[in-house]
N, C-alpha and C. Protein backbone atom coordinates (compact mmCIF):
# COMPACT_ATOMS: atom_id res chain seq x y z
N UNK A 1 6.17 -10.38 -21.10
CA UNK A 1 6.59 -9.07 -20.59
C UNK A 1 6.39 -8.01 -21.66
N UNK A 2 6.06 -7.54 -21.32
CA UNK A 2 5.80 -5.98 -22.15
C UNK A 2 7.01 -4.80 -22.80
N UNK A 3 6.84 -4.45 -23.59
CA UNK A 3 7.78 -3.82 -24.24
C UNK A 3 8.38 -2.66 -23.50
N UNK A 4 7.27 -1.87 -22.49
CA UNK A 4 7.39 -0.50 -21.78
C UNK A 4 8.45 -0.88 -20.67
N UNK A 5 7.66 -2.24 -20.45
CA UNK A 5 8.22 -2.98 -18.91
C UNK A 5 9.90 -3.43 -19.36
N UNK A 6 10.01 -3.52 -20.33
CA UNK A 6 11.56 -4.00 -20.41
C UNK A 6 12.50 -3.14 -20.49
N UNK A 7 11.56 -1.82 -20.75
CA UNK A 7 12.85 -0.41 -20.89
C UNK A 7 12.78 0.72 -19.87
N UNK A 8 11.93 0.52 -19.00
CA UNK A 8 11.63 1.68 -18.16
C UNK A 8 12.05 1.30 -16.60
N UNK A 9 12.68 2.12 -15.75
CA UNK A 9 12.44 2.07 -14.54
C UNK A 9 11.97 3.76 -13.66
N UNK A 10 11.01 3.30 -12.86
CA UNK A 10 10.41 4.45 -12.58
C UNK A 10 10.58 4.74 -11.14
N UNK A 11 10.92 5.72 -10.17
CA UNK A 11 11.23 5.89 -9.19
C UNK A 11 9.77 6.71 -8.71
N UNK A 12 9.30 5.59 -7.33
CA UNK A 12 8.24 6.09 -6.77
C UNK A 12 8.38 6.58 -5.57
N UNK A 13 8.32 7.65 -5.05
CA UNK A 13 8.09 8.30 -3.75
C UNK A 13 6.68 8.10 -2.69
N UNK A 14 6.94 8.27 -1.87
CA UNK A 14 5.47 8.72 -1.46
C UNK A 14 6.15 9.54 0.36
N UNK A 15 5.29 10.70 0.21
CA UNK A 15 5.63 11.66 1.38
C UNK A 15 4.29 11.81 2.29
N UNK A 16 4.71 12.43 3.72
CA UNK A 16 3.26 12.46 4.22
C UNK A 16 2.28 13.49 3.96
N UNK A 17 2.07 13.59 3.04
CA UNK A 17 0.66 14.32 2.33
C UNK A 17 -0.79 13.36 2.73
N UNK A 18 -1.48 13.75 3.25
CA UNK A 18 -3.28 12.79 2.91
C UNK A 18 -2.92 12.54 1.61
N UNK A 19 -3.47 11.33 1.52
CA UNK A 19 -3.57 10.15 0.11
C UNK A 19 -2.62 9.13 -0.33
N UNK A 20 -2.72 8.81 1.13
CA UNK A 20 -1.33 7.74 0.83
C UNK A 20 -1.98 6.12 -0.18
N UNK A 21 -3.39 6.12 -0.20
CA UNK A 21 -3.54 5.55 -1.25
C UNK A 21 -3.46 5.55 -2.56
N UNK A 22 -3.59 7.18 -3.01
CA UNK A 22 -3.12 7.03 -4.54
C UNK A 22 -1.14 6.15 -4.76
N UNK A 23 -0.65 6.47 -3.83
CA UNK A 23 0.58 6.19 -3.92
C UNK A 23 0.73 4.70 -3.87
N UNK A 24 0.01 4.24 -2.87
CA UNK A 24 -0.28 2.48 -3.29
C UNK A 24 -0.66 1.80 -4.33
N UNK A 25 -1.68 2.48 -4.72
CA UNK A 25 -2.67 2.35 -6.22
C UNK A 25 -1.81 2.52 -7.61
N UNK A 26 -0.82 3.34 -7.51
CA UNK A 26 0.06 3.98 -7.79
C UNK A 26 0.53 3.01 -8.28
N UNK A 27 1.54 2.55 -7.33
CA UNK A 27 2.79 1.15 -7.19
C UNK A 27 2.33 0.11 -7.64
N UNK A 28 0.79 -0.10 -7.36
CA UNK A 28 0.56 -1.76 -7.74
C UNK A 28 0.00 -1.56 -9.56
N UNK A 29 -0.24 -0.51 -9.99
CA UNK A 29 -0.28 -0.60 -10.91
C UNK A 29 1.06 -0.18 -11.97
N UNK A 30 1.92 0.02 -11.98
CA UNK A 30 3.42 0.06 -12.22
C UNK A 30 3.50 -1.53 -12.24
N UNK A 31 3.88 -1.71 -11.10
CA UNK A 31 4.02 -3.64 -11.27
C UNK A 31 2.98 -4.38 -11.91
N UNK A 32 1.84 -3.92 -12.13
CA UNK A 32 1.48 -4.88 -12.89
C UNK A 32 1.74 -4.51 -14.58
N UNK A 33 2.01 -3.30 -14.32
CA UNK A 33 2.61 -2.98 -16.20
C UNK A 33 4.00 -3.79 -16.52
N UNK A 34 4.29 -4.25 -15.16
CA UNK A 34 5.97 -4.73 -15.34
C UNK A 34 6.94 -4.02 -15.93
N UNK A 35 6.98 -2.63 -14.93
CA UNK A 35 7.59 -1.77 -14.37
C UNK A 35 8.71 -1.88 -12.97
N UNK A 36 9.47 -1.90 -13.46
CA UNK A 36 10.38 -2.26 -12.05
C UNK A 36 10.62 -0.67 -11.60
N UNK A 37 10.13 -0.68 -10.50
CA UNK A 37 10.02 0.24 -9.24
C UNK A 37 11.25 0.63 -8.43
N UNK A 38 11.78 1.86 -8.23
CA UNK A 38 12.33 2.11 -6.64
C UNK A 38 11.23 2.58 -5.69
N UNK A 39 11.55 2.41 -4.61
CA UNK A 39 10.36 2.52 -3.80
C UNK A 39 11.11 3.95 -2.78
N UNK A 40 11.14 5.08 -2.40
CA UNK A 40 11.12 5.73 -1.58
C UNK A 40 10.02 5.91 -0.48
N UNK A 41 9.95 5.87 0.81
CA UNK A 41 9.18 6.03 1.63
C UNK A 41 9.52 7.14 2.85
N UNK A 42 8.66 7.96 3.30
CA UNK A 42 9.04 8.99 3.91
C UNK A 42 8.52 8.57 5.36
N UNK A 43 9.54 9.20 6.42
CA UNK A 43 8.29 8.51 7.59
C UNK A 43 7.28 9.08 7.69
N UNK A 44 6.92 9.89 7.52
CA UNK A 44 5.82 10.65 7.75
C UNK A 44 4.90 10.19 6.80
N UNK A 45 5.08 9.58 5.79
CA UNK A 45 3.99 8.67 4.94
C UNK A 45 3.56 7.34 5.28
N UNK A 46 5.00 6.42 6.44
CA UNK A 46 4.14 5.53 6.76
C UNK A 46 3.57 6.12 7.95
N UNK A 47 3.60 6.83 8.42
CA UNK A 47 2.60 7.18 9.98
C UNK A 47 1.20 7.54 9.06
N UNK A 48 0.74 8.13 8.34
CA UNK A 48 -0.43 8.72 7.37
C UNK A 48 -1.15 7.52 6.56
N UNK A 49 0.00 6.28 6.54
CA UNK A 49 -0.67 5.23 5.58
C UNK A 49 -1.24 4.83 7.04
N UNK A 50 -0.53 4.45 8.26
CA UNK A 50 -1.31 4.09 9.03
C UNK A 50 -2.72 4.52 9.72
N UNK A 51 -2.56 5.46 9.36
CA UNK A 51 -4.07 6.32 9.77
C UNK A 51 -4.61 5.89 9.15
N UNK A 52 -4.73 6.21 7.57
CA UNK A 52 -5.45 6.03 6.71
C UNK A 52 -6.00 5.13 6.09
N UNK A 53 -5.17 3.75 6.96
CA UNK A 53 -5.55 2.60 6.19
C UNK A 53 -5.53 1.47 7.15
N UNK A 54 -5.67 0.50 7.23
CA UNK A 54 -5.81 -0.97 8.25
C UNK A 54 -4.41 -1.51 7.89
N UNK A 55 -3.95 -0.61 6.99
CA UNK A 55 -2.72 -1.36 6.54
C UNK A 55 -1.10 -1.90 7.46
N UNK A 56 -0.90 -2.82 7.84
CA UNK A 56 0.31 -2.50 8.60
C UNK A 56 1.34 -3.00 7.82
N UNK A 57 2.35 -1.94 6.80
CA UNK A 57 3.71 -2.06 6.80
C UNK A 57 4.29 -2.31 7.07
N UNK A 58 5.48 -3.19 6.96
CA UNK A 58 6.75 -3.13 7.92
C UNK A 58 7.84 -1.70 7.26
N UNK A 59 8.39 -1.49 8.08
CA UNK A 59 9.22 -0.18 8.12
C UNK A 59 10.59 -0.50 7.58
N UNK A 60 11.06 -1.72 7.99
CA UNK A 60 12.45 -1.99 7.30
C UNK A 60 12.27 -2.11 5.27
N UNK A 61 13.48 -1.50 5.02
CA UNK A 61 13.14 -1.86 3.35
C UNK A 61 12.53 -3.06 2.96
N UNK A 62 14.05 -4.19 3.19
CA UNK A 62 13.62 -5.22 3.03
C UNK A 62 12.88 -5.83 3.41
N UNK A 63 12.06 -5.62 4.37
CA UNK A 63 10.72 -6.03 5.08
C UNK A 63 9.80 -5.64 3.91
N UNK A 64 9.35 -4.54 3.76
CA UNK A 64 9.04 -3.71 3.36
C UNK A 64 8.46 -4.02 1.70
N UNK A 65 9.60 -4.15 0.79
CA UNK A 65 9.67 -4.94 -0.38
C UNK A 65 9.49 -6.35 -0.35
N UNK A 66 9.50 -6.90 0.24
CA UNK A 66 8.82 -8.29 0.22
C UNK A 66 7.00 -8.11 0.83
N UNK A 67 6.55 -7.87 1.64
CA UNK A 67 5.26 -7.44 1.91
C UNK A 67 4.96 -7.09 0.59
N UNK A 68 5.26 -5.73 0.28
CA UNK A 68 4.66 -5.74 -1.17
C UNK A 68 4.16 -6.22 -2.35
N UNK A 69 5.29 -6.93 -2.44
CA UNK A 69 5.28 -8.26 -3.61
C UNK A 69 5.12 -9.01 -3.52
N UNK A 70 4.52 -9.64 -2.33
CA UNK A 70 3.43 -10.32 -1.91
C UNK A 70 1.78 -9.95 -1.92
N UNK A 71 1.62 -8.90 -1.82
CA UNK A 71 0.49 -7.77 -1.71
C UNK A 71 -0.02 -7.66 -3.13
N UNK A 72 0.91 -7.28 -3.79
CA UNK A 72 0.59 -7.09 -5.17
C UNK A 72 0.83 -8.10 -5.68
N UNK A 73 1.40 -9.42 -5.84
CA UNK A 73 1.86 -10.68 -6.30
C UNK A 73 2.65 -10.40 -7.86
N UNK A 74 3.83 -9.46 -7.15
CA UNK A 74 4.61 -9.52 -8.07
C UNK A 74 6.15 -10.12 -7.74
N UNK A 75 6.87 -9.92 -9.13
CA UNK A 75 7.95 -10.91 -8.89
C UNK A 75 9.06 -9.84 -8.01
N UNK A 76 9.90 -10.38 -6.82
CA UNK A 76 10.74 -9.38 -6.05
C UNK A 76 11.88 -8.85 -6.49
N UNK A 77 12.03 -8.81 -7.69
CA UNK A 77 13.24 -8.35 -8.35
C UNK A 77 12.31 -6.86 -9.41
N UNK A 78 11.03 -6.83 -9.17
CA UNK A 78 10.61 -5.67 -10.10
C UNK A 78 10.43 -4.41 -9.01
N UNK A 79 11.05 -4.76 -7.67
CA UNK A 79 10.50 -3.70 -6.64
C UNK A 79 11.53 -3.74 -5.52
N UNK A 80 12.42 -2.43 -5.30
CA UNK A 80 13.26 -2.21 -4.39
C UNK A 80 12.88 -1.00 -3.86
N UNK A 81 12.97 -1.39 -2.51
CA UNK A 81 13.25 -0.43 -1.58
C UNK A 81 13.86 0.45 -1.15
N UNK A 82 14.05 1.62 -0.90
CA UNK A 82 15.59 2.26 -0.47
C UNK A 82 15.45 2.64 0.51
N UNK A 83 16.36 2.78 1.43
CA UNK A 83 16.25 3.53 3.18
C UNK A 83 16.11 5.06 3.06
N UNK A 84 15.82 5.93 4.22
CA UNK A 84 16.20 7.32 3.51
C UNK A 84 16.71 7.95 4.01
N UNK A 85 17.86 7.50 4.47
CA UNK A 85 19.47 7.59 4.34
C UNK A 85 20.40 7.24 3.25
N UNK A 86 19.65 6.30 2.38
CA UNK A 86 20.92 5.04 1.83
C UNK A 86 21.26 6.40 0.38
N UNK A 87 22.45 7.08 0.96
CA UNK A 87 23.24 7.55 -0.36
C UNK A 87 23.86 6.78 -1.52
N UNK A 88 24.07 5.75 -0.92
CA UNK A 88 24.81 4.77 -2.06
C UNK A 88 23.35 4.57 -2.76
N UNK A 89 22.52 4.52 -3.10
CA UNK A 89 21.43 3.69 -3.65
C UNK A 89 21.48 4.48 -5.24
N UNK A 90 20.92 3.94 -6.21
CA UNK A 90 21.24 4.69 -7.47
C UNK A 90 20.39 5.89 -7.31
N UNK A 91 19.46 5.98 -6.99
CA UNK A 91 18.80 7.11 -6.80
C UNK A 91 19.30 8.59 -6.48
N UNK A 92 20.38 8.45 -5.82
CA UNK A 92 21.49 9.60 -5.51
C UNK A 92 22.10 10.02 -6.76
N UNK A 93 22.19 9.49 -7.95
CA UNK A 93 22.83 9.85 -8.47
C UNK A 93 22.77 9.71 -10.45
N UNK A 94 22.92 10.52 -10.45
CA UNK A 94 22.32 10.91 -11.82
C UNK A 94 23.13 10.07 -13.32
N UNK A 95 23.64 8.65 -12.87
CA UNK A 95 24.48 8.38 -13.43
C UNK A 95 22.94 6.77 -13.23
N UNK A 96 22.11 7.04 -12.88
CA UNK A 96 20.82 5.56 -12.66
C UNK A 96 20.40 6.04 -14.19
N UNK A 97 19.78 4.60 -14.40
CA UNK A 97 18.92 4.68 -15.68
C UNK A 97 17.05 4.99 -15.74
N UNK A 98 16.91 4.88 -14.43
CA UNK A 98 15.49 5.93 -14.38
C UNK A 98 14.64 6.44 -15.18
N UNK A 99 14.01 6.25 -15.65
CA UNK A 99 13.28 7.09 -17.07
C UNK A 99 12.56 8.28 -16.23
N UNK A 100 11.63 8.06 -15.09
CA UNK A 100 10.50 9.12 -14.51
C UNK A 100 11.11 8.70 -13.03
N UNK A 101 10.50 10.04 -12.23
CA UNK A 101 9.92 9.79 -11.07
C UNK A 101 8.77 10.48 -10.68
N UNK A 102 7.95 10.42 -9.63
CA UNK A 102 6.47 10.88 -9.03
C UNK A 102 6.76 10.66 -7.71
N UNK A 103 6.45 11.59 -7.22
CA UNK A 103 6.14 11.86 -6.21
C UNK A 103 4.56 12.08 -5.56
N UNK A 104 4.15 11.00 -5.20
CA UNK A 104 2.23 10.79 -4.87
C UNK A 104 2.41 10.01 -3.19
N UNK A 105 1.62 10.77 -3.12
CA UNK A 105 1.59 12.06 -2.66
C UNK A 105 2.93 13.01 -2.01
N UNK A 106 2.33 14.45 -2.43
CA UNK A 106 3.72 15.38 -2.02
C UNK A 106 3.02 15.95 -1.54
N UNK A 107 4.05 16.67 -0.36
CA UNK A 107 3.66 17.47 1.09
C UNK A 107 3.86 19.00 0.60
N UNK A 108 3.57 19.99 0.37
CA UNK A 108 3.97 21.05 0.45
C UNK A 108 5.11 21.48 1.12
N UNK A 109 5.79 20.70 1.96
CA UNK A 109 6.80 20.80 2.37
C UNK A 109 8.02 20.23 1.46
N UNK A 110 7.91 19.04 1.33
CA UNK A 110 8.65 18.16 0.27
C UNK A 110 8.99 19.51 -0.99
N UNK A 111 7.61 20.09 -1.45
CA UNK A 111 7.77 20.68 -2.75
C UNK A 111 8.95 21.84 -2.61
N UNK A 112 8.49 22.50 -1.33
CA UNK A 112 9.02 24.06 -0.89
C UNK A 112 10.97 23.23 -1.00
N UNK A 113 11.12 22.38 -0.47
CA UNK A 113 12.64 21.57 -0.34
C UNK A 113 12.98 21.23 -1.78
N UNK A 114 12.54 20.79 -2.47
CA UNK A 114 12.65 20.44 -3.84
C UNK A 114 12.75 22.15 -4.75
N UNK A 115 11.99 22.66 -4.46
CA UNK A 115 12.05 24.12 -5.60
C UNK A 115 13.27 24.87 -5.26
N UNK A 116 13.90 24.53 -3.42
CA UNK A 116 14.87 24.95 -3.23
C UNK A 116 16.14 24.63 -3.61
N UNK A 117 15.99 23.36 -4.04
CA UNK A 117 17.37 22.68 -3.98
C UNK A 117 17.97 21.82 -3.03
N UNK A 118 16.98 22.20 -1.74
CA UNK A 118 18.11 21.51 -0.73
C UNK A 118 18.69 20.26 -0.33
N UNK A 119 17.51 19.11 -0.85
CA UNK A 119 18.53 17.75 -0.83
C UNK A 119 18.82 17.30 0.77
N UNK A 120 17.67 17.62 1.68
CA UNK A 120 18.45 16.63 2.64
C UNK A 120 18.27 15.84 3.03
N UNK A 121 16.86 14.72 2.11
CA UNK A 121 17.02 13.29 2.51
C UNK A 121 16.33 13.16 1.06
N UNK A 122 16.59 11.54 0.84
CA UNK A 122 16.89 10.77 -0.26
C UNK A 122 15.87 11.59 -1.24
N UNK A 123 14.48 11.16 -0.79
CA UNK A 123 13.70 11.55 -1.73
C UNK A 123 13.98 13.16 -2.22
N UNK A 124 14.29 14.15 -1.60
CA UNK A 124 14.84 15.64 -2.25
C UNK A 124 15.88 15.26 -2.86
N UNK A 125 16.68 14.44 -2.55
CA UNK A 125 18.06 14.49 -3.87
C UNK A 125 17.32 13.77 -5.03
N UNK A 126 16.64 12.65 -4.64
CA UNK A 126 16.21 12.18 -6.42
C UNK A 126 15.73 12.79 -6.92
N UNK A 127 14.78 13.95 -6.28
CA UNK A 127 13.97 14.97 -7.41
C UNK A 127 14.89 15.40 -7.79
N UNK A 128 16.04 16.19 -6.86
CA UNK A 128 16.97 17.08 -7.72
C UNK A 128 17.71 16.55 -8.86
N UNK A 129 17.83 15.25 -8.55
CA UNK A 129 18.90 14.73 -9.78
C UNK A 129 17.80 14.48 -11.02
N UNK A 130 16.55 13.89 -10.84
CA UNK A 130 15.79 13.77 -11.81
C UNK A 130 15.63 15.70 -12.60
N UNK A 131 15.82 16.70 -11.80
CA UNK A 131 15.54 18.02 -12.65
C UNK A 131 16.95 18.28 -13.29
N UNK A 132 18.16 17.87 -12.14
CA UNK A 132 19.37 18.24 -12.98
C UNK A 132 19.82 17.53 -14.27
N UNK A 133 19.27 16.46 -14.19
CA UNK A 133 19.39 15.98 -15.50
C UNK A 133 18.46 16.12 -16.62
N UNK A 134 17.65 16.54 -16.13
CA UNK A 134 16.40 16.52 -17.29
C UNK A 134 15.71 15.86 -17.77
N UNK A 135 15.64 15.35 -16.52
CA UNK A 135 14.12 13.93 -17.25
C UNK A 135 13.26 13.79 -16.40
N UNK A 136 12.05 13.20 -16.65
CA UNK A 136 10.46 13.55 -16.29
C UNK A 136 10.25 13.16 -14.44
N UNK A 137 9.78 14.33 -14.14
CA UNK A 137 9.59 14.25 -12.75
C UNK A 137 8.39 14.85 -12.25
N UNK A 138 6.84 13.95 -11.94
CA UNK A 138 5.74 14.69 -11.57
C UNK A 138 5.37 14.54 -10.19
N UNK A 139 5.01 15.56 -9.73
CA UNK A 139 4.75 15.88 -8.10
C UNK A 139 3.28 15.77 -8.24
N UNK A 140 2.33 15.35 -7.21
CA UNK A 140 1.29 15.23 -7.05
C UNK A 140 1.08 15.65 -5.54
N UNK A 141 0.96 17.05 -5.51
CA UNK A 141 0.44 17.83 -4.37
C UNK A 141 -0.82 17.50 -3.54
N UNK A 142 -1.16 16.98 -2.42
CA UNK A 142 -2.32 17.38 -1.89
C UNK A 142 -2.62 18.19 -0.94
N UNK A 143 -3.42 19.11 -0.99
CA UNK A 143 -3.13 20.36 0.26
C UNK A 143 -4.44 21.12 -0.32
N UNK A 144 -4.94 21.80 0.41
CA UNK A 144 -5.80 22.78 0.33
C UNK A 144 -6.65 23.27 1.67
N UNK A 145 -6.51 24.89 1.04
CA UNK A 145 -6.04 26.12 0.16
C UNK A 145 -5.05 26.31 -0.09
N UNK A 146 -4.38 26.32 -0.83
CA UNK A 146 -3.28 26.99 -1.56
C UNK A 146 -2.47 27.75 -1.24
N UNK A 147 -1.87 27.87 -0.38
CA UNK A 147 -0.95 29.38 -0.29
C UNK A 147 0.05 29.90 -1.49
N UNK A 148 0.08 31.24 -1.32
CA UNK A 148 0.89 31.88 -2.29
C UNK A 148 2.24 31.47 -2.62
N UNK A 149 2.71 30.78 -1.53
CA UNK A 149 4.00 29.95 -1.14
C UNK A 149 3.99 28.95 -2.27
N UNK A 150 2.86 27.97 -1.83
CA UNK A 150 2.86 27.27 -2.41
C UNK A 150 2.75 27.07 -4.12
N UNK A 151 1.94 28.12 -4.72
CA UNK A 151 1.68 28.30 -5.52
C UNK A 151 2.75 28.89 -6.80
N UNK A 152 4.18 29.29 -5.58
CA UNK A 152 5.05 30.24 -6.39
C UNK A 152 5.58 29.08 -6.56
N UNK A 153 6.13 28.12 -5.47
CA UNK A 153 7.12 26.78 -5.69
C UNK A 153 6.39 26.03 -6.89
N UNK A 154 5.07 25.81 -6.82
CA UNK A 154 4.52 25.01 -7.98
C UNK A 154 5.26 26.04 -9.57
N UNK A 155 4.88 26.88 -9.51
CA UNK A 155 5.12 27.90 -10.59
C UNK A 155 6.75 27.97 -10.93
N UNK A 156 7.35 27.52 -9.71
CA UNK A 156 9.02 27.36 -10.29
C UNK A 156 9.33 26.41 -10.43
N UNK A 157 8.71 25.66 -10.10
CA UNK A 157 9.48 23.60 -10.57
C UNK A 157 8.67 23.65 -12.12
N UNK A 158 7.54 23.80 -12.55
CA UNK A 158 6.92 23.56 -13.71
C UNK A 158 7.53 24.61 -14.81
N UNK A 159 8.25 26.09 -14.35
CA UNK A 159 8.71 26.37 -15.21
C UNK A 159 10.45 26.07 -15.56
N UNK A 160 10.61 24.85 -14.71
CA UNK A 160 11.78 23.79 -14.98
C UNK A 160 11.37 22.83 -15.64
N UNK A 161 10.74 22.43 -15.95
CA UNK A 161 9.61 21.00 -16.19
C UNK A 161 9.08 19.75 -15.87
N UNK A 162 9.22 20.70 -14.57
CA UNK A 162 8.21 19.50 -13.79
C UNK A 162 6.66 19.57 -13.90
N UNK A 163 6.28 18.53 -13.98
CA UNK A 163 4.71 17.92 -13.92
C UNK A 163 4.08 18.49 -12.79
N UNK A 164 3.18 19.34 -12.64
CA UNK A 164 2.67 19.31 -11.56
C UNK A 164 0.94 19.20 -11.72
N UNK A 165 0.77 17.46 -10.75
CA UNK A 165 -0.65 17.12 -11.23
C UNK A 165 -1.71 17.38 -9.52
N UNK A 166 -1.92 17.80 -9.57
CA UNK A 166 -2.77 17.55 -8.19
C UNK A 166 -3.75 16.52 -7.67
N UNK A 167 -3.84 15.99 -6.56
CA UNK A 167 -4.60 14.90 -6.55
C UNK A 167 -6.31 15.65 -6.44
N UNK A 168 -6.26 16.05 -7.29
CA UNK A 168 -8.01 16.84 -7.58
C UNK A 168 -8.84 15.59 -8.64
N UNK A 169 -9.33 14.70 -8.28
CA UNK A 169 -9.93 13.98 -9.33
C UNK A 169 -11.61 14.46 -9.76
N UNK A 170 -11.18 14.17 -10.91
CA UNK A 170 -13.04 14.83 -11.70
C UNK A 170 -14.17 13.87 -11.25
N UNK A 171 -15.32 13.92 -12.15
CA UNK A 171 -16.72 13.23 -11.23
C UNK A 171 -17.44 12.72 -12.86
N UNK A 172 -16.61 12.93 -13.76
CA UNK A 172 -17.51 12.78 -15.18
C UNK A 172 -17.54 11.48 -14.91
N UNK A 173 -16.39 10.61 -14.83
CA UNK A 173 -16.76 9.21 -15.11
C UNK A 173 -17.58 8.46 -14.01
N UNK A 174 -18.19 9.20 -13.30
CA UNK A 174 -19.41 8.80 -12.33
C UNK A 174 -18.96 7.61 -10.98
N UNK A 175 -17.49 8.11 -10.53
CA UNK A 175 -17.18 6.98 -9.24
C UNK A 175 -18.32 6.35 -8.32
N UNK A 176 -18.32 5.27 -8.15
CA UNK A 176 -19.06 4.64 -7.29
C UNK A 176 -18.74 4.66 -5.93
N UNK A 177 -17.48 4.56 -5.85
CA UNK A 177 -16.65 4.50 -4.42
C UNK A 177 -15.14 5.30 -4.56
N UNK A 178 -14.51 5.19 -3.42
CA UNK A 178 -13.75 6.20 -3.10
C UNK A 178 -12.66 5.35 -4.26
N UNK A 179 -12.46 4.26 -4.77
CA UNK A 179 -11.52 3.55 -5.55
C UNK A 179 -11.24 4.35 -6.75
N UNK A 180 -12.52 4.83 -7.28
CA UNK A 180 -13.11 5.33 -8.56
C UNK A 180 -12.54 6.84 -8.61
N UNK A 181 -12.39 7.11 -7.59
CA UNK A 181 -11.63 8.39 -7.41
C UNK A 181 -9.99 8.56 -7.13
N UNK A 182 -9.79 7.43 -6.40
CA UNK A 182 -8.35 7.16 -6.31
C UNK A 182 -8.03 6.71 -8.09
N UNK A 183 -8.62 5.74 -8.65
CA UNK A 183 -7.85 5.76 -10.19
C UNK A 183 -8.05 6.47 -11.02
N UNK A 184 -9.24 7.72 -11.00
CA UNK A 184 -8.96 8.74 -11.71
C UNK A 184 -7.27 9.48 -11.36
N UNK A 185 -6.70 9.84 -10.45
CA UNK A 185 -5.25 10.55 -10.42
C UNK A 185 -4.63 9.61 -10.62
N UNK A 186 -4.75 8.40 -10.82
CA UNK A 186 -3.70 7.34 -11.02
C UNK A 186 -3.52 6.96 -12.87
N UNK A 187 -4.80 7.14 -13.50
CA UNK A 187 -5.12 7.36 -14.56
C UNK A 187 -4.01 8.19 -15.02
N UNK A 188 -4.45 9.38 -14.68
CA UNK A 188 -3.63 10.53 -15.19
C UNK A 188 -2.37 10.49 -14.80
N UNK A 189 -1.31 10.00 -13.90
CA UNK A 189 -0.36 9.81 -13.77
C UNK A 189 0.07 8.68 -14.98
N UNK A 190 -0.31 7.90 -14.97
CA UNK A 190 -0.11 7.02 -15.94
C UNK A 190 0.33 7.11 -17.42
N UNK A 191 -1.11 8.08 -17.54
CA UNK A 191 -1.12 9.09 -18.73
C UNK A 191 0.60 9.46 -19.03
N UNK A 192 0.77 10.36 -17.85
CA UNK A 192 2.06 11.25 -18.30
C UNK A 192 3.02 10.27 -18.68
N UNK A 193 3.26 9.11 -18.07
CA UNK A 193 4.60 8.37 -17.69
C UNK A 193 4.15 7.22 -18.91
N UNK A 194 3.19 7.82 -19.79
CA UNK A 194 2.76 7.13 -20.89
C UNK A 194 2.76 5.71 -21.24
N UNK A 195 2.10 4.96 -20.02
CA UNK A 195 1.88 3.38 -19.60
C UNK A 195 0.53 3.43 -19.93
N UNK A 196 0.16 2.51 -20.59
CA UNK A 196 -0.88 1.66 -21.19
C UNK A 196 -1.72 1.20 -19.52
N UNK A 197 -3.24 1.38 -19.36
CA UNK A 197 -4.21 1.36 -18.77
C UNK A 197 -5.31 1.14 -18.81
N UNK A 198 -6.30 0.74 -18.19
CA UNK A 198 -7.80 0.43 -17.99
C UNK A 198 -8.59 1.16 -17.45
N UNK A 199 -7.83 1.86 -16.53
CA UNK A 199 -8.38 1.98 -15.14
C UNK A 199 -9.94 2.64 -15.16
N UNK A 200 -9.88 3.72 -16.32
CA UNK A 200 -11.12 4.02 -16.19
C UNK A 200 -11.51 4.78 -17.88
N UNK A 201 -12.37 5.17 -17.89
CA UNK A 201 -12.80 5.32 -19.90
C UNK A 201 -11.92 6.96 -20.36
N UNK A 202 -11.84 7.15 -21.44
CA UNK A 202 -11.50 8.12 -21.80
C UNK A 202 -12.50 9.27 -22.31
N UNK A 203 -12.37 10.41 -22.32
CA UNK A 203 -13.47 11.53 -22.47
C UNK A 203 -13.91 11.06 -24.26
N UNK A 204 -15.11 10.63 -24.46
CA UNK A 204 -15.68 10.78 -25.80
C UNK A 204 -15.52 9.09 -26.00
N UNK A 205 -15.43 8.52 -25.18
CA UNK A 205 -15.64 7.13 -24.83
C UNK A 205 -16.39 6.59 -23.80
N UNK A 206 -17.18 7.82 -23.16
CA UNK A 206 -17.71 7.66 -21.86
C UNK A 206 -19.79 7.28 -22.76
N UNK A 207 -20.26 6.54 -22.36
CA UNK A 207 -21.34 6.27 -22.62
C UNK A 207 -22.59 7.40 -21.89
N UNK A 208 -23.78 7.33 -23.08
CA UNK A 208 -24.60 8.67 -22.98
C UNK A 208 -25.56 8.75 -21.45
């Protein structure tokens, strides 16, 4: 087990934004850093994973977290689920040992609820508690064009200090397939939440 993996727990979201694969890609690479995970799921992210993917989920947590860790073949104690209702869950409350959370993909809606404050299902209170306390919380927006809306909420969570990474991935390291593009933003998430990676080369390590 890894040194990162024995001190960190990282709270993963995923909302219905397009790209519900970075958020998979996401998760399975966390567990394999041996990273123990909360898992938030929005419904509107599994209706979008289902579009987007052949994938069929089960919807119950515990359903839910076992599929996974089967999926990824990790051990079921590095990956919990939470309902998004479940107030009791540590996630509510700023008294969890949490190091980060991310949010991959985030809805412009999610964000506009989060810059507000308002908290009215699980995943908006963990952001809030992750800002009220002050520790690392990156949103990964997908949306485009931009509205001014949007652009002001980005501009007020980051001048709280939140991360705000967009799922915009670059083309230097020459993707072959759509994978190559999904672990470039996964890369860089990684980056922030400063976990050790492969996924793809670093600038001035890239061959001529």
């Amino acid at each position: 087990m890894s040194q990162i993996g024995q001190q960190q727990t990282i709270i993963l979201a995923m909302t219905g934004a397009s790209g519900s694969m970075y958020g998979l890609r996401l998760l399975e690479c966390l567990l394999k850093a041996e990273v123990r995970v909360w898992f938030l799921v929005s419904k509107a992210a599994q209706l979008v994973l289902a579009t987007e993917t052949d994938l069929d989920m089960p919807s119950r947590p515990a359903e839910m977290a076992a599929w996974l860790s089967k999926r990824f073949n990790t051990s079921p104690d590095r990956l919990t689920v939470y309902s998004r209702e479940d107030w009791m869950s540590p996630v509510a409350s700023g008294s969890h040992r949490a190091r980060a959370m991310v949010i991959c993909p985030c809805t412009t809606g999610s964000l506009a609820a989060i810059a507000q404050g308002t908290s009215d299902n699980l995943i908006e209170r963990a952001a809030d508690v992750m800002i009220k306390e002050g520790r690392q919380l990156i949103m990964v927006p997908r949306e485009t064009p931009l509205s001014a809306i949007h652009l002001e909420n980005m501009l007020k969570l980051a001048r709280l200090g939140v991360t705000m990474l967009p799922a915009n991935p670059g083309f230097y390291h020459k993707p072959q397939d759509i994978e190559g593009l999904i672990d470039f933003i996964v890369a860089r998430i990684l980056d922030q939440l400063h976990i050790e990676h492969t996924l793809l080369p670093r600038w001035g390590d890239l061959s001529p």
